[in-house]
PDB file of N, CA and C in Angstrom:
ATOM      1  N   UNK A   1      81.948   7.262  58.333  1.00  0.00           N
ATOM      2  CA  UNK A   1      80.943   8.302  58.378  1.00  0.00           C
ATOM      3  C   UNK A   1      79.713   7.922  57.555  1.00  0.00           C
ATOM      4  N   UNK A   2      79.858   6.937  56.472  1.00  0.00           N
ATOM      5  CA  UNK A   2      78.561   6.842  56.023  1.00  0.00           C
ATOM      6  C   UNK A   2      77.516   5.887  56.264  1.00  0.00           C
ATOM      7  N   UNK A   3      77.670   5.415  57.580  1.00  0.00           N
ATOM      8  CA  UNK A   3      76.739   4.977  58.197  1.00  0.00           C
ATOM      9  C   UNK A   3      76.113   5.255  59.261  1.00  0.00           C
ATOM     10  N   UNK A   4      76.983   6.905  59.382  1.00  0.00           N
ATOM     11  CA  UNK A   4      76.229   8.054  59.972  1.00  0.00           C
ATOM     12  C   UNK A   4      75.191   8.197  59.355  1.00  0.00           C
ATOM     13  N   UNK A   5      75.470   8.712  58.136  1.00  0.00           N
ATOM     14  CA  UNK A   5      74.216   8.904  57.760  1.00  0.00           C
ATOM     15  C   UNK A   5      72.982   7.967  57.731  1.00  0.00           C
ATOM     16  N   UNK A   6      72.904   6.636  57.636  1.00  0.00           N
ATOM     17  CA  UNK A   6      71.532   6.210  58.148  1.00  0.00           C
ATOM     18  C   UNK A   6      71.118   6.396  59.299  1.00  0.00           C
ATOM     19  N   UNK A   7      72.337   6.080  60.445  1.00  0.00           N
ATOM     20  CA  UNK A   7      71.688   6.560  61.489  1.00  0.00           C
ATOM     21  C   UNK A   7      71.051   8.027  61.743  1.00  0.00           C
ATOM     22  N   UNK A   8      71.144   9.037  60.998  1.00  0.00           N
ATOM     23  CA  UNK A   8      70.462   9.844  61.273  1.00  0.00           C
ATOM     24  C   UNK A   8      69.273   9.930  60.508  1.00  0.00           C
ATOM     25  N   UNK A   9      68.868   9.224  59.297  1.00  0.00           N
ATOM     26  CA  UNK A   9      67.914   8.853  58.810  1.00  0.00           C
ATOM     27  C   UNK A   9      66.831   8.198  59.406  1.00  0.00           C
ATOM     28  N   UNK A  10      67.601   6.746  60.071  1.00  0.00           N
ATOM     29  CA  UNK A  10      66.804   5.879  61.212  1.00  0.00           C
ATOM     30  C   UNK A  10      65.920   7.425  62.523  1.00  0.00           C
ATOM     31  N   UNK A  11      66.998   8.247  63.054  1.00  0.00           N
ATOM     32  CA  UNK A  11      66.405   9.027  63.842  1.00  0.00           C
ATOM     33  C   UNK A  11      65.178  10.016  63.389  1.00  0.00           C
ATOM     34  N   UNK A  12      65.700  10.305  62.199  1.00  0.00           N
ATOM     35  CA  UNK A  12      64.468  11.201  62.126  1.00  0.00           C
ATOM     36  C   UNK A  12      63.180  10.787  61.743  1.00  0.00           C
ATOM     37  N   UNK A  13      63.404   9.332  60.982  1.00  0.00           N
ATOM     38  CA  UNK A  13      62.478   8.500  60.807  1.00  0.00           C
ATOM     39  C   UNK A  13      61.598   8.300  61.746  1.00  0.00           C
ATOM     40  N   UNK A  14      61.946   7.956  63.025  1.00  0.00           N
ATOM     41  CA  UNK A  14      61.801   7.441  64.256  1.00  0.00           C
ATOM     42  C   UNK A  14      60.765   9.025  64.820  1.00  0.00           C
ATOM     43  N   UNK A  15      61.689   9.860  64.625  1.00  0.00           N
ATOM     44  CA  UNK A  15      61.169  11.389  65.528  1.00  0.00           C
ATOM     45  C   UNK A  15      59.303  11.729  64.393  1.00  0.00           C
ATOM     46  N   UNK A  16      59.744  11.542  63.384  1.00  0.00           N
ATOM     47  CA  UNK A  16      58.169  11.437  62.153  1.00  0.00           C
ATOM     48  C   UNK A  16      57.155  10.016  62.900  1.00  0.00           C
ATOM     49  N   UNK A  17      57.820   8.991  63.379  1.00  0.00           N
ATOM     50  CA  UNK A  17      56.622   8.144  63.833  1.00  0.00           C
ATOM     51  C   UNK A  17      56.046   8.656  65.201  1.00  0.00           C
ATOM     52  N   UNK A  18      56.972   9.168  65.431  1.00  0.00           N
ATOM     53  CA  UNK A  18      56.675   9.555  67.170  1.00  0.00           C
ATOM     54  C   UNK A  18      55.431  10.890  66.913  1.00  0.00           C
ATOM     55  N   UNK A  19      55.586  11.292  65.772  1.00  0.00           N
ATOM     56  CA  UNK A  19      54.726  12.336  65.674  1.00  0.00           C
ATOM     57  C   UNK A  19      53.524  12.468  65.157  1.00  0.00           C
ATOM     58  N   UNK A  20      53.162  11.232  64.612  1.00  0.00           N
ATOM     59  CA  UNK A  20      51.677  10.802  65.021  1.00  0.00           C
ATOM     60  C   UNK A  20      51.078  11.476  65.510  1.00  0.00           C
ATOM     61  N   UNK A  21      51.165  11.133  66.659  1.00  0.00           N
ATOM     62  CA  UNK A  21      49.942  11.237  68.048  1.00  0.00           C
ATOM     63  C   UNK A  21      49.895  12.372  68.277  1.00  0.00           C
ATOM     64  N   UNK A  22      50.400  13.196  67.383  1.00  0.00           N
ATOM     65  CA  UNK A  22      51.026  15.097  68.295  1.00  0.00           C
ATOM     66  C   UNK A  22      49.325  15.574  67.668  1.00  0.00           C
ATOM     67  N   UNK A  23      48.950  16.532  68.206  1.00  0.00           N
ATOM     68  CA  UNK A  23      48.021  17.425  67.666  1.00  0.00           C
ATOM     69  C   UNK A  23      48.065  17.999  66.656  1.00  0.00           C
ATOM     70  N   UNK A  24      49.121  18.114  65.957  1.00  0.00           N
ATOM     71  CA  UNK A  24      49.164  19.262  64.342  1.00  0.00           C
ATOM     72  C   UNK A  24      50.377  18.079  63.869  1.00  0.00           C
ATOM     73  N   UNK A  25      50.398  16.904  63.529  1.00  0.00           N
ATOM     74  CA  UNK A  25      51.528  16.123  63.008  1.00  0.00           C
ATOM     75  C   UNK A  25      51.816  16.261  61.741  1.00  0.00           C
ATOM     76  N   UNK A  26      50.589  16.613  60.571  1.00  0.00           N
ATOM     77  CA  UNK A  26      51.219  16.223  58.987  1.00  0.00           C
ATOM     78  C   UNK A  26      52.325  17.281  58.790  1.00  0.00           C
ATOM     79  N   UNK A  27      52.528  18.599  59.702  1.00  0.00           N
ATOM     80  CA  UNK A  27      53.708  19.279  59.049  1.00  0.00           C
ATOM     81  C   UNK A  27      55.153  18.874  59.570  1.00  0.00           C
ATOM     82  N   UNK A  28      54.900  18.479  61.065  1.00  0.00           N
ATOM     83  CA  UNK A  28      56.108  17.587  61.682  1.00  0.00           C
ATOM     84  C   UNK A  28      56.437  16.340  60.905  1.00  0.00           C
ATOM     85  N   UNK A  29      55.475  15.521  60.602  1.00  0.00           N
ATOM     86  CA  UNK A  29      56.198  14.238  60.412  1.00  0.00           C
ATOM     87  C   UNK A  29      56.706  14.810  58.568  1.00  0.00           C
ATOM     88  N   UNK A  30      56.108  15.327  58.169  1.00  0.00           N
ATOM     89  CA  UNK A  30      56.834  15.621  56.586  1.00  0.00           C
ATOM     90  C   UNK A  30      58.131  16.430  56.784  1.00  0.00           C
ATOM     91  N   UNK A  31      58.240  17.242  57.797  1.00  0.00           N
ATOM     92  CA  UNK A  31      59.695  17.517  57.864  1.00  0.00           C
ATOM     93  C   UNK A  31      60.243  16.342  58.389  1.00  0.00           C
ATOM     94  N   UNK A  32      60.081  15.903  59.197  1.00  0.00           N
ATOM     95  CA  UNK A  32      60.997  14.538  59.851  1.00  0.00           C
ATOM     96  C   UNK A  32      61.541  13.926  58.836  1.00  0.00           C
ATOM     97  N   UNK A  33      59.773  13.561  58.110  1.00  0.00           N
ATOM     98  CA  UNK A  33      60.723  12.395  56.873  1.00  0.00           C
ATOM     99  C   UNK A  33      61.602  12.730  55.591  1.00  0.00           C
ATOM    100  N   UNK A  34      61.291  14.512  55.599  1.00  0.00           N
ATOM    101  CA  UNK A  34      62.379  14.686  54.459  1.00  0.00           C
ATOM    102  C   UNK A  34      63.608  14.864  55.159  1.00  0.00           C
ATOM    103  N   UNK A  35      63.856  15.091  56.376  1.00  0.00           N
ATOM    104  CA  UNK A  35      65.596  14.963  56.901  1.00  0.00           C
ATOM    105  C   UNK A  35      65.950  14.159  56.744  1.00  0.00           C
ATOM    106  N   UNK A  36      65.095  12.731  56.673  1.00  0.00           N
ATOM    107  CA  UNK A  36      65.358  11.405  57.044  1.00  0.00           C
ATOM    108  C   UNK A  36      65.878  10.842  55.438  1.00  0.00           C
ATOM    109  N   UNK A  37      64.932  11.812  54.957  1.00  0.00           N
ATOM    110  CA  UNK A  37      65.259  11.372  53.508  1.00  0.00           C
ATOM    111  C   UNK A  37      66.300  12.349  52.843  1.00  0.00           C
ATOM    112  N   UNK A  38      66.990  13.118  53.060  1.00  0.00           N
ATOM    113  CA  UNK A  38      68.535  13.757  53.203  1.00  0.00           C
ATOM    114  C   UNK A  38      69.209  12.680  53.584  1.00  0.00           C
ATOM    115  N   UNK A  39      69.387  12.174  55.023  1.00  0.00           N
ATOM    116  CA  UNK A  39      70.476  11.041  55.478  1.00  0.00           C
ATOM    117  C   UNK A  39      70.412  10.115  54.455  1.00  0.00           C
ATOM    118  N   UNK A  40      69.235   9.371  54.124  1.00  0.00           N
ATOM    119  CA  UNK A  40      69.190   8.435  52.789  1.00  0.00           C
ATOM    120  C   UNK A  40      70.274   8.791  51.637  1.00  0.00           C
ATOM    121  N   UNK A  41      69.805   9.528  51.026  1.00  0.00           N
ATOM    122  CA  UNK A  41      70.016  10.191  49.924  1.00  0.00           C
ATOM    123  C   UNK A  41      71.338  10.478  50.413  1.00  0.00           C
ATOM    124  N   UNK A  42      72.048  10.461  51.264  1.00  0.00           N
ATOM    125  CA  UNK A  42      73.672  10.723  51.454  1.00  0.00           C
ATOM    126  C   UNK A  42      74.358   9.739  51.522  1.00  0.00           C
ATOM    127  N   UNK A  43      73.675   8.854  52.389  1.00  0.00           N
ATOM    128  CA  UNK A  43      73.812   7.666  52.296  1.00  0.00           C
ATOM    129  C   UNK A  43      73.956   6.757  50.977  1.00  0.00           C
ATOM    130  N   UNK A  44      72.903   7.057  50.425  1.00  0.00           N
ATOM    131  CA  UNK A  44      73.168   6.306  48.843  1.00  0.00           C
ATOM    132  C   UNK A  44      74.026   6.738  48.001  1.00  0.00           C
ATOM    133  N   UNK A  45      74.832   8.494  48.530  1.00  0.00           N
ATOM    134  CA  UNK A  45      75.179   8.824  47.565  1.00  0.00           C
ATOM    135  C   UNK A  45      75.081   9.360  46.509  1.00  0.00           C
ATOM    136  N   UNK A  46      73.446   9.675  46.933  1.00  0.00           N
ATOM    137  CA  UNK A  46      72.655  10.488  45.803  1.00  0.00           C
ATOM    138  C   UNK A  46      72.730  12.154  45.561  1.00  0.00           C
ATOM    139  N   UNK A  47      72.535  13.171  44.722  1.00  0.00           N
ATOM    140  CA  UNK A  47      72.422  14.228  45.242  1.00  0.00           C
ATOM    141  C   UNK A  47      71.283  15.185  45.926  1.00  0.00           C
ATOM    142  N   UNK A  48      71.942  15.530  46.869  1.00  0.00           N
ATOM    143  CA  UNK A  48      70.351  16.373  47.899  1.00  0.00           C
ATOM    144  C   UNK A  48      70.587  17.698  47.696  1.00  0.00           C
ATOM    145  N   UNK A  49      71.786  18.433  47.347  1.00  0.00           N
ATOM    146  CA  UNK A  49      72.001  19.769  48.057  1.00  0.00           C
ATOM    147  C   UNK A  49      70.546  20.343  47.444  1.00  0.00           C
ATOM    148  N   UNK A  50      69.870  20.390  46.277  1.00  0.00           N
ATOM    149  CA  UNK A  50      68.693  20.878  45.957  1.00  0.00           C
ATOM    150  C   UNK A  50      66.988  20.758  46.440  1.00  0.00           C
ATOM    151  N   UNK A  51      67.212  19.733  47.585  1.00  0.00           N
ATOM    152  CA  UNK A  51      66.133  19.200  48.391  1.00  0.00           C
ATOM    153  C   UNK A  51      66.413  19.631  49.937  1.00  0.00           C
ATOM    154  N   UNK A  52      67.918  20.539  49.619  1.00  0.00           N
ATOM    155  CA  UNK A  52      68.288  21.118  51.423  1.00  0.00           C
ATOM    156  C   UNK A  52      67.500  22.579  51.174  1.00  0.00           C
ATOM    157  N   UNK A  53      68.076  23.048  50.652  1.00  0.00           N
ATOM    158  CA  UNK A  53      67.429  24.866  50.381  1.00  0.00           C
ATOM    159  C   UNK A  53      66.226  24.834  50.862  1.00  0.00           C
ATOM    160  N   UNK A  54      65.693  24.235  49.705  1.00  0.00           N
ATOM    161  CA  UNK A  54      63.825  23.999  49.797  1.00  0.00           C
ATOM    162  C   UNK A  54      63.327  24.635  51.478  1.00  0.00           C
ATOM    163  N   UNK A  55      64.174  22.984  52.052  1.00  0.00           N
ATOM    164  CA  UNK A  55      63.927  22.542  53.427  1.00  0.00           C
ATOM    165  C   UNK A  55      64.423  23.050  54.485  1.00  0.00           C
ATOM    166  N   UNK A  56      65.158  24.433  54.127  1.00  0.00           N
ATOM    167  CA  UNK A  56      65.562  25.281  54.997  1.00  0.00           C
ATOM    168  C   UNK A  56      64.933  26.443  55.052  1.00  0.00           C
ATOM    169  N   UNK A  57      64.488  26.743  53.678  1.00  0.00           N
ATOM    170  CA  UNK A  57      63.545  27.758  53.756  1.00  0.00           C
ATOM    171  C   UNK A  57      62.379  27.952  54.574  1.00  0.00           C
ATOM    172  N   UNK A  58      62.089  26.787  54.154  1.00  0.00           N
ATOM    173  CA  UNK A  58      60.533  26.122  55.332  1.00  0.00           C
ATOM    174  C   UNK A  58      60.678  26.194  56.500  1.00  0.00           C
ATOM    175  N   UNK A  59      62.106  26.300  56.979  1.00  0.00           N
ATOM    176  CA  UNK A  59      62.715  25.756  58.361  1.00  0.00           C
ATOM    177  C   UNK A  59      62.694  27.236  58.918  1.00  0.00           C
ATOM    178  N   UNK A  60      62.987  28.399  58.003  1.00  0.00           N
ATOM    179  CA  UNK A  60      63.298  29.519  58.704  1.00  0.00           C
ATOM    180  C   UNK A  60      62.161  30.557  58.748  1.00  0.00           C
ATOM    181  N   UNK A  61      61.190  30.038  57.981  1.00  0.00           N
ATOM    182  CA  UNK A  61      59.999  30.618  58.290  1.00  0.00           C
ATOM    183  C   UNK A  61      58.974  30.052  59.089  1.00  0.00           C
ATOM    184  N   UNK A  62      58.984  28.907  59.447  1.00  0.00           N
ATOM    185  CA  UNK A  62      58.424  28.178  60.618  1.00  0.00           C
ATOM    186  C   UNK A  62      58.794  28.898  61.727  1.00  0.00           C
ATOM    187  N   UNK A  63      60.225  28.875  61.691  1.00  0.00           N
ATOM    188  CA  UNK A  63      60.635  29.376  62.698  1.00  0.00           C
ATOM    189  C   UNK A  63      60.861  30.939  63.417  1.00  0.00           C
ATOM    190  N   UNK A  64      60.765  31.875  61.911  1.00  0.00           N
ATOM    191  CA  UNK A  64      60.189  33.320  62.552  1.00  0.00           C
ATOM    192  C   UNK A  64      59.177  33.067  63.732  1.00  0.00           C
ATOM    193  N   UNK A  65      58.283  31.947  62.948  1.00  0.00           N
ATOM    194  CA  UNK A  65      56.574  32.056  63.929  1.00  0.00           C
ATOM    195  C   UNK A  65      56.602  31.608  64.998  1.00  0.00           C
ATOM    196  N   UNK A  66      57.560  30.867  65.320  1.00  0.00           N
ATOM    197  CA  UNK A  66      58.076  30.102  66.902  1.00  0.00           C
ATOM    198  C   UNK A  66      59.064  30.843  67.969  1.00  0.00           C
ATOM    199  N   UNK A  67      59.724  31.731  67.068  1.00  0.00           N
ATOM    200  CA  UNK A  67      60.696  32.750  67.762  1.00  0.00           C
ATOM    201  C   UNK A  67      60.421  33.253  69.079  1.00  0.00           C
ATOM    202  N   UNK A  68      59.393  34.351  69.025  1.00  0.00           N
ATOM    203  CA  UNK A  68      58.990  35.386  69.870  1.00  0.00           C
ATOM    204  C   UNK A  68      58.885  34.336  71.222  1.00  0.00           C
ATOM    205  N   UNK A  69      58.101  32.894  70.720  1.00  0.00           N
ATOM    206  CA  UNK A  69      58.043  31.950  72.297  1.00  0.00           C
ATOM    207  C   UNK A  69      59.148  31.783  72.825  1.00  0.00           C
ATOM    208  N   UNK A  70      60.314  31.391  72.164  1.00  0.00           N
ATOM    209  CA  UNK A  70      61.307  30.901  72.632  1.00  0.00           C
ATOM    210  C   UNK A  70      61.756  32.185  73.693  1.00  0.00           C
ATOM    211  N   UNK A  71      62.173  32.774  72.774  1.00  0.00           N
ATOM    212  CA  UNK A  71      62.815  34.886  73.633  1.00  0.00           C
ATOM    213  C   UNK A  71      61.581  34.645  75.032  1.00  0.00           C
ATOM    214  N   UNK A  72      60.484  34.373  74.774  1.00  0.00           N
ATOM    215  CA  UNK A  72      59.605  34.652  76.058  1.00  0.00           C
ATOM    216  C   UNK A  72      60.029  33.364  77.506  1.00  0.00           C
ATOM    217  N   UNK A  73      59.799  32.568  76.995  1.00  0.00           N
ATOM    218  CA  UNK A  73      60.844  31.560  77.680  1.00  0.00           C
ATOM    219  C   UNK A  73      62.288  31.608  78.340  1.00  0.00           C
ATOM    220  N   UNK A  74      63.056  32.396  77.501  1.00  0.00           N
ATOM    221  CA  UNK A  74      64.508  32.406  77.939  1.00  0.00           C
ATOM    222  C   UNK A  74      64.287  33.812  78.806  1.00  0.00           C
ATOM    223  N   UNK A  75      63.426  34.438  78.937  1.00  0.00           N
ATOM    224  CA  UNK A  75      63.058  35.724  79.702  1.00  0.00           C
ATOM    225  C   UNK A  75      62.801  36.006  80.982  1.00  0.00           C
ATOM    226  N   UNK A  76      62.143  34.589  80.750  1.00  0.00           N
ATOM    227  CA  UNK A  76      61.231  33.832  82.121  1.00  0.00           C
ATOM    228  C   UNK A  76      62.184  32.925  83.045  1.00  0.00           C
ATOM    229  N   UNK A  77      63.501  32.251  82.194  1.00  0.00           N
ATOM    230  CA  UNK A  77      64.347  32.096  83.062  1.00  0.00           C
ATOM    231  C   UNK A  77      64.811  30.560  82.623  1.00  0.00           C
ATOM    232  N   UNK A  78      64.156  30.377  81.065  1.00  0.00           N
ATOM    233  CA  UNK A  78      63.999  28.709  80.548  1.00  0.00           C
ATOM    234  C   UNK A  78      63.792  27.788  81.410  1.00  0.00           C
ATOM    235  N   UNK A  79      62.473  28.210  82.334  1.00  0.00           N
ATOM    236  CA  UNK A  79      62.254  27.014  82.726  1.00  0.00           C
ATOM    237  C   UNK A  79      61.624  25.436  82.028  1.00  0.00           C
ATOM    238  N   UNK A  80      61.949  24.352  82.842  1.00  0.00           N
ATOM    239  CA  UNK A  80      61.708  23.234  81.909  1.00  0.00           C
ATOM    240  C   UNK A  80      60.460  22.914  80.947  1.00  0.00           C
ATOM    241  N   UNK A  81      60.725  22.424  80.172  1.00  0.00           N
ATOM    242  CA  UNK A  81      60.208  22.099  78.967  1.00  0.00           C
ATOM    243  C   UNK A  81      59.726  20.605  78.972  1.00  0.00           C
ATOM    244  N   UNK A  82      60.028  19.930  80.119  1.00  0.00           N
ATOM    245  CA  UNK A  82      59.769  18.289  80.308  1.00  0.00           C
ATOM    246  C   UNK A  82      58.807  18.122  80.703  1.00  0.00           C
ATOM    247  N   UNK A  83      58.169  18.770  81.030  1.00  0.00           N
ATOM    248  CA  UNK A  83      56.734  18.738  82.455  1.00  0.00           C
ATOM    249  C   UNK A  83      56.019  18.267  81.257  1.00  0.00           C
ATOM    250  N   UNK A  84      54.693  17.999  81.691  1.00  0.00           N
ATOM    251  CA  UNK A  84      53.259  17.781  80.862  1.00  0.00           C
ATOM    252  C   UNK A  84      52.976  19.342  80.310  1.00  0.00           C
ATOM    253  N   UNK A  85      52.300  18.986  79.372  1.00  0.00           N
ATOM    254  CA  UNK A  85      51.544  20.137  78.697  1.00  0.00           C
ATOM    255  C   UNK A  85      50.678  20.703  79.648  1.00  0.00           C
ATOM    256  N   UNK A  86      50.733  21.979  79.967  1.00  0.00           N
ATOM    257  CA  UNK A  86      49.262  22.564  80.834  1.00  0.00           C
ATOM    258  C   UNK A  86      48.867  23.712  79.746  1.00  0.00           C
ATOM    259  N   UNK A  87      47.713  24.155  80.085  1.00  0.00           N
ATOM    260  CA  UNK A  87      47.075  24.945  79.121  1.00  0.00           C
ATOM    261  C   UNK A  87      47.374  26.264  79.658  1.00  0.00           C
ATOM    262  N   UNK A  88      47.898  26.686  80.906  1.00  0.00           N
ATOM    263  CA  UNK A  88      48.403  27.936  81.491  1.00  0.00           C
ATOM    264  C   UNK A  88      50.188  27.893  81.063  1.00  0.00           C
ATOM    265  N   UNK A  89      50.430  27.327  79.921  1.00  0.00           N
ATOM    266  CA  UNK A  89      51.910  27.595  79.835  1.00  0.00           C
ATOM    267  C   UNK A  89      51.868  26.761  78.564  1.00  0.00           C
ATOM    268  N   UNK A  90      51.620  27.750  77.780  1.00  0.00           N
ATOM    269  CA  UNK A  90      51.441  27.389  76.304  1.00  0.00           C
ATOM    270  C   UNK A  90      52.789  27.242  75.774  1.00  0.00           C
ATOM    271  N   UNK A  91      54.175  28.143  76.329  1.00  0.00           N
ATOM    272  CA  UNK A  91      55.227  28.170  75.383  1.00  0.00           C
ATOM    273  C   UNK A  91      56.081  26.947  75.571  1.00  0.00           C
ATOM    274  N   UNK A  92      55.628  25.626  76.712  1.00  0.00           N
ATOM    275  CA  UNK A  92      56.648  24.369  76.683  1.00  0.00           C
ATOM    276  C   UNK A  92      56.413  23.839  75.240  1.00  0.00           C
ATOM    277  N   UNK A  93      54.862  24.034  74.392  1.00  0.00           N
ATOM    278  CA  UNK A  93      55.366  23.034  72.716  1.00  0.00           C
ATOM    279  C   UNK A  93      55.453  24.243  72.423  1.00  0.00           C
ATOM    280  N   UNK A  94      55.565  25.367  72.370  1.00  0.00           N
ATOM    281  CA  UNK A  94      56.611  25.882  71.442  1.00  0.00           C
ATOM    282  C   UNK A  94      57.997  25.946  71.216  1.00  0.00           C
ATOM    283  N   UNK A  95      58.087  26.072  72.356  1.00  0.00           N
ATOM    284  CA  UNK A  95      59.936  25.894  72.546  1.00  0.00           C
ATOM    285  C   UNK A  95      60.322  24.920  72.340  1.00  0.00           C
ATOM    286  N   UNK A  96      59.042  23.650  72.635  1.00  0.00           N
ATOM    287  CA  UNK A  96      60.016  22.203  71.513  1.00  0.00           C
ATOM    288  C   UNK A  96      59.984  22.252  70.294  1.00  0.00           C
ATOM    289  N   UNK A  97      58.700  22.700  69.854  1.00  0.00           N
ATOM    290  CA  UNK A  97      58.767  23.203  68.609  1.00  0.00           C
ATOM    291  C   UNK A  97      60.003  23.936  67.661  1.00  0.00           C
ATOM    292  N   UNK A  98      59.968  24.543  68.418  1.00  0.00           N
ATOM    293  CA  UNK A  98      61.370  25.365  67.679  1.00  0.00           C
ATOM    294  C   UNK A  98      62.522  24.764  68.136  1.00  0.00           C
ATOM    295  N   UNK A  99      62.730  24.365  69.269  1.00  0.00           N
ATOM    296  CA  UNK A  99      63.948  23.539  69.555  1.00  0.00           C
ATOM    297  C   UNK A  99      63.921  21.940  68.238  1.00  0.00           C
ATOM    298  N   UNK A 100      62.840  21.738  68.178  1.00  0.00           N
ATOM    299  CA  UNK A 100      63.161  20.727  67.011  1.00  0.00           C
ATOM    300  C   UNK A 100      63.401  21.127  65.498  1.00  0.00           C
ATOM    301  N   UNK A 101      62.895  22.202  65.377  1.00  0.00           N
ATOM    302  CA  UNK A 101      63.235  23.124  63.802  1.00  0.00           C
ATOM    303  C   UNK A 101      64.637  23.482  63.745  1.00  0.00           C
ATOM    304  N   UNK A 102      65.140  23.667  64.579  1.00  0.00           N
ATOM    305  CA  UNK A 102      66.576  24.205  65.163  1.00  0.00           C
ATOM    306  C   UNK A 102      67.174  22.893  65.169  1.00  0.00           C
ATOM    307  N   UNK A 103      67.039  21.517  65.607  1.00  0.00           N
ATOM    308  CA  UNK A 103      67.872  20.683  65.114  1.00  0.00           C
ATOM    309  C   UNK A 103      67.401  19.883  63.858  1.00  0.00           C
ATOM    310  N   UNK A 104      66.627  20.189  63.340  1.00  0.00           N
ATOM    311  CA  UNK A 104      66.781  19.750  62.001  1.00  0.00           C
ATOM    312  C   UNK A 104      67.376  21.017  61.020  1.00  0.00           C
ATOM    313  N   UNK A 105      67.332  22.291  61.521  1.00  0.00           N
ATOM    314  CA  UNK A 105      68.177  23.212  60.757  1.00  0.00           C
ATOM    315  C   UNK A 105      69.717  22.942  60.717  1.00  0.00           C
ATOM    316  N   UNK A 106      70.201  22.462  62.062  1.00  0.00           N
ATOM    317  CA  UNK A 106      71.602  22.088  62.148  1.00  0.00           C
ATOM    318  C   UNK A 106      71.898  20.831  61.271  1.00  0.00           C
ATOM    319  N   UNK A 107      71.223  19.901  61.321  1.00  0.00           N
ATOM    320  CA  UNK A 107      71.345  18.851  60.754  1.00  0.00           C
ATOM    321  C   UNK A 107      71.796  18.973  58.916  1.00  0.00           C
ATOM    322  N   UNK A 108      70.606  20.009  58.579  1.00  0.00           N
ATOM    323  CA  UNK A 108      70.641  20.271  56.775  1.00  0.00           C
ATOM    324  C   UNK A 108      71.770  21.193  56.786  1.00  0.00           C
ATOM    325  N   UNK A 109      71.945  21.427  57.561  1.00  0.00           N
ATOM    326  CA  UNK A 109      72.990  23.025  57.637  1.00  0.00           C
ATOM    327  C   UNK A 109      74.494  22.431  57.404  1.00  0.00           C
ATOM    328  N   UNK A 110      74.229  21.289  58.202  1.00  0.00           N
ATOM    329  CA  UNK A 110      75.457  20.150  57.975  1.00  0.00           C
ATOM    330  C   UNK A 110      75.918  19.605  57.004  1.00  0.00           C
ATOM    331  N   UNK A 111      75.101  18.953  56.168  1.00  0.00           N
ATOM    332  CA  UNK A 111      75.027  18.284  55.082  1.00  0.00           C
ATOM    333  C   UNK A 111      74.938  19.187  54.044  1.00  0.00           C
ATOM    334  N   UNK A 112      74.455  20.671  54.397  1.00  0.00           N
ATOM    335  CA  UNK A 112      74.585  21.563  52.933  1.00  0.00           C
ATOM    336  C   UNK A 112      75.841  21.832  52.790  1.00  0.00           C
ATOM    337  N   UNK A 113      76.880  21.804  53.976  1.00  0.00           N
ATOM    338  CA  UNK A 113      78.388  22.752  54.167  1.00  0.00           C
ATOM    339  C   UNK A 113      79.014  21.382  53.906  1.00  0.00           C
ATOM    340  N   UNK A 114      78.947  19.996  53.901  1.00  0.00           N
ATOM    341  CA  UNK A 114      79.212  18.663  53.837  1.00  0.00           C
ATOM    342  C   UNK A 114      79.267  18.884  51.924  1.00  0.00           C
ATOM    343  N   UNK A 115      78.241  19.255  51.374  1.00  0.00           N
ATOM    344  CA  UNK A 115      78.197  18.699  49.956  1.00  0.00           C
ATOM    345  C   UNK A 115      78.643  19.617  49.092  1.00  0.00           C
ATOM    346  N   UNK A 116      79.429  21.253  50.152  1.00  0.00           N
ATOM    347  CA  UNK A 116      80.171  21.936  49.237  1.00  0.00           C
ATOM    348  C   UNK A 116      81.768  21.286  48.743  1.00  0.00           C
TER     349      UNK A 116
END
């Protein structure tokens, strides 16, 4: 298992470079790289549980603000989320949006119930 944890370090690492190019990136890629830097830090063996809270907090108030899209989406019938961005269907980056807050919530959520 503990070379799980880099690999999920490597991923989120990976998901923070990819997020560059996004239109609003410095708050994505700083969450990316502190998950990434959780897997580290588990990896080494170090202690995180005090760098998870933080980063969940952040996680669940991001995510109040992303909510209401998602519910509007699953209303509508969740249609896909893969297509291109159009400007008449604003809620496909939200719902990734929050679909990615949601797996980095699972992820810390993991490792917080991991380091009890």
């Amino acid at each position: 298992m503990r070379y799980g944890h880099l690999i999920i370090a490597a991923l989120f690492f990976l998901f923070a470079y990819f997020q560059v190019n996004d239109p609003d990136p410095w708050g994505w890629v700083a969450l990316y790289l502190a998950v990434g830097a959780v897997g580290l830090l588990a990896f080494f063996r170090q202690p995180f549980r005090w760098f998870i809270v933080p980063l969940l907090c952040v996680i669940a108030r991001w995510g109040v603000q992303l909510f209401p899209a998602f519910m509007d989406w699953i209303e509508m019938g969740a249609p896909s989320i893969t297509a291109q961005m159009q400007a008449d269907q604003p809620q496909t980056e939200l719902v990734r949006e929050f679909l990615g807050l949601m797996l980095c919530a699972l992820v810390l959520g993991g490792y917080l119930i991991r380091a009890r």
